[in-house]
Protein backbone atom coordinates (compact mmCIF):
# COMPACT_ATOMS: atom_id res chain seq x y z
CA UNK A 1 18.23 -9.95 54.62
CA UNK A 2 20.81 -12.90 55.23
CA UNK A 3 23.80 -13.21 53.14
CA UNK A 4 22.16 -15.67 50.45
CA UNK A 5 19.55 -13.07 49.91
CA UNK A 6 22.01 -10.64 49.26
CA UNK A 7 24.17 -12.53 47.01
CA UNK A 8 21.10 -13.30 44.65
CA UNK A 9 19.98 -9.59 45.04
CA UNK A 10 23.56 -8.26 43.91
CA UNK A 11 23.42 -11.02 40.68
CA UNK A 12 19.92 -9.96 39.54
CA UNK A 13 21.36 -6.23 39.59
CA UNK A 14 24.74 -7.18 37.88
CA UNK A 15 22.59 -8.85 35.67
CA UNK A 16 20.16 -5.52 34.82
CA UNK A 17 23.42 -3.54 34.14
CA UNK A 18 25.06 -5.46 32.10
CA UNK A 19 21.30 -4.93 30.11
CA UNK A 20 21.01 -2.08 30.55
CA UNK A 21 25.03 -1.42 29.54
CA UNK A 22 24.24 -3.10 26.31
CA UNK A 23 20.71 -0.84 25.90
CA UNK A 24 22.84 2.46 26.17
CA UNK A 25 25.18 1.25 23.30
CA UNK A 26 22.93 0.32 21.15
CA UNK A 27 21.23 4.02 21.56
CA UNK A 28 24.51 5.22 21.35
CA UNK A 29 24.88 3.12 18.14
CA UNK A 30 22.12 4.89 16.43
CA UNK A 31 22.22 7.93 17.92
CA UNK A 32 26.15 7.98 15.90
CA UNK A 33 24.16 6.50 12.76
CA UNK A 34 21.36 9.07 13.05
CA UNK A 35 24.09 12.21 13.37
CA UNK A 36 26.18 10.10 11.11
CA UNK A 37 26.66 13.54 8.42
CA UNK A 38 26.42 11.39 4.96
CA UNK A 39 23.14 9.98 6.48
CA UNK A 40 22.05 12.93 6.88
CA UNK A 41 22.20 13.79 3.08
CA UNK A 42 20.77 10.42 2.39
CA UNK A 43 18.03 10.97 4.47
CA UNK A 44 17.14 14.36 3.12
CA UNK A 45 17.95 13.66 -0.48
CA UNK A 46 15.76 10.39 -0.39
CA UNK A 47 12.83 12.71 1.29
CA UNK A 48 12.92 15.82 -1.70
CA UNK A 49 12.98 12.82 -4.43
CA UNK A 50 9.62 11.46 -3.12
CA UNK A 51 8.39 15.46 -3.47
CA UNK A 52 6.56 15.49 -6.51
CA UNK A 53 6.87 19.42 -6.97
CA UNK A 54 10.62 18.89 -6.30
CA UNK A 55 11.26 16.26 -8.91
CA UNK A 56 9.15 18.14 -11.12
CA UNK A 57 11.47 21.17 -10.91
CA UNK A 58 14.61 19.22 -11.16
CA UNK A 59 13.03 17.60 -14.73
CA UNK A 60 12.06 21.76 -15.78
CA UNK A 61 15.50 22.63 -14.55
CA UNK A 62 17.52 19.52 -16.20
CA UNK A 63 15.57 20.08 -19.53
CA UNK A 64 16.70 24.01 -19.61
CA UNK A 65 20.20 22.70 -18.79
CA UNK A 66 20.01 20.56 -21.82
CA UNK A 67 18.41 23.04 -24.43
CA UNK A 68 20.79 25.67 -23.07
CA UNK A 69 23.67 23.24 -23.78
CA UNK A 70 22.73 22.23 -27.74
CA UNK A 71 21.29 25.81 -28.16
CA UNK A 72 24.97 26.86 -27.04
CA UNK A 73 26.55 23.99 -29.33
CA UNK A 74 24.45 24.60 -32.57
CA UNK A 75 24.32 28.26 -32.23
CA UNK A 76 27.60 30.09 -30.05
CA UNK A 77 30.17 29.30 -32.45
CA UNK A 78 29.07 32.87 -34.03
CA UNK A 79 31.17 35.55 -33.00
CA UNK A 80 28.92 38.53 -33.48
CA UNK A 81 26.97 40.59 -32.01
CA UNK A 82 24.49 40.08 -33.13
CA UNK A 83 24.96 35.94 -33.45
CA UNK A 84 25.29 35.82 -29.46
CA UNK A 85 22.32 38.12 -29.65
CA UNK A 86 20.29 35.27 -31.37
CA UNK A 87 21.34 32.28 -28.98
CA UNK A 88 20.35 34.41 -25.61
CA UNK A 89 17.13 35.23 -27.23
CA UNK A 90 16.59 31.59 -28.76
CA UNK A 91 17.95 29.96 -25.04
CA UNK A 92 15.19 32.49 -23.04
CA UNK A 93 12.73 31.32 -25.50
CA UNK A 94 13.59 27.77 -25.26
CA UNK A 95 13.55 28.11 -20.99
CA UNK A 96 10.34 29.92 -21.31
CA UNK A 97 8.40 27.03 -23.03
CA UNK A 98 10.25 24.56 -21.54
CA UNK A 99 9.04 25.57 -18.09
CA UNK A 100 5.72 26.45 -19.20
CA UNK A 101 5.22 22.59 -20.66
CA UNK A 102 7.64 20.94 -18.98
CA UNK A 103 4.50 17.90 -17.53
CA UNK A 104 4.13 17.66 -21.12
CA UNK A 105 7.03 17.47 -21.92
CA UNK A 106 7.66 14.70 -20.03
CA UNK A 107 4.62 13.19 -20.66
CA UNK A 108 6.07 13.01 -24.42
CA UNK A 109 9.15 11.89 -22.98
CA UNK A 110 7.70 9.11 -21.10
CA UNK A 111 5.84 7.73 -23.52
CA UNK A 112 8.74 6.99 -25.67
CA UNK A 113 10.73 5.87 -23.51
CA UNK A 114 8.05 3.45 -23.05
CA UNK A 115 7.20 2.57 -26.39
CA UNK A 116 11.03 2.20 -27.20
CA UNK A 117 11.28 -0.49 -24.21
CA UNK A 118 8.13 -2.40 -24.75
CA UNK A 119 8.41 -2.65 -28.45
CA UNK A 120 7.64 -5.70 -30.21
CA UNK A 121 10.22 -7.10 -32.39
CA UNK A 122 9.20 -7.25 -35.85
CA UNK A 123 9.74 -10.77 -38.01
C-alpha cells in the first residue's frame, strides 16, 4: 500500500467510527428510555388496561368501592350495635351482587351513558 492508499483507508475508517459512535448512542439513548423507571409503569400500566379481565376487575372493584362508600354515608352514622351490624351486612350484600353482575352492570351503565350523550334535543 503507498501512502495515498493509506490516507483514504484511514478516512473511510474515521468515517465508520464516527457511525458507528453515533449507532452506540443512539442504543444507549433507548436503552436509558427503555430502563427509564416511569416508562416502565407506563409501559405496564398501558399493557393491564388493554386486559379485558383486568379492566373488568378494576370496574367490579371500583363499583364495591362506591356502594361501600354511600352504604357507609347513608347508613354508619348509627352508633349501635346493632346499626353497624346492618351496614356490614348490607355492604357484603351489596359486594356480593355487585361482583356477581358486575358485566351487567356495566352494560346498564353503558347504555346510559350513551343514551345521555346521544340524546336528541327536544323542540
Amino acid at each position: 500500500m503507498n501512502h495515498i492508499e493509506l490516507r483514504k483507508r484511514i478516512t473511510e475508517l474515521q468515517a465508520d467510527s464516527v457511525i458507528q459512535e453515533e449507532l452506540m448512542r443512539q442504543n444507549g439513548d433507548e436503552l436509558i428510555d427503555i430502563l427509564n423507571p416511569v416508562n416502565v409503569i407506563k409501559k405496564t400500566i398501558s399493557g393491564l388496561a388493554h386486559d379485558a379481565e383486568v379492566r373488568q376487575d378494576a370496574f367490579s372493584t371500583a363499583l364495591g368501592i362506591g356502594s361501600d362508600f354511600i352504604i357507609g354515608r347513608l347508613f354508619r352514622s348509627n352508633k349501635s350495635i346493632k346499626g353497624q351490624v346492618f351496614t356490614e351486612l348490607l355492604s357484603k350484600l351489596a359486594n356480593r351482587y355487585i361482583s356477581g353482575n358486575s358485566t351487567a352492570i356495566k352494560d346498564v351503565i353503558g347504555r346510559t351513558i350513551s343514551r345521555f350523550l346521544h340524546k336528541e334535543p327536544q323542540d
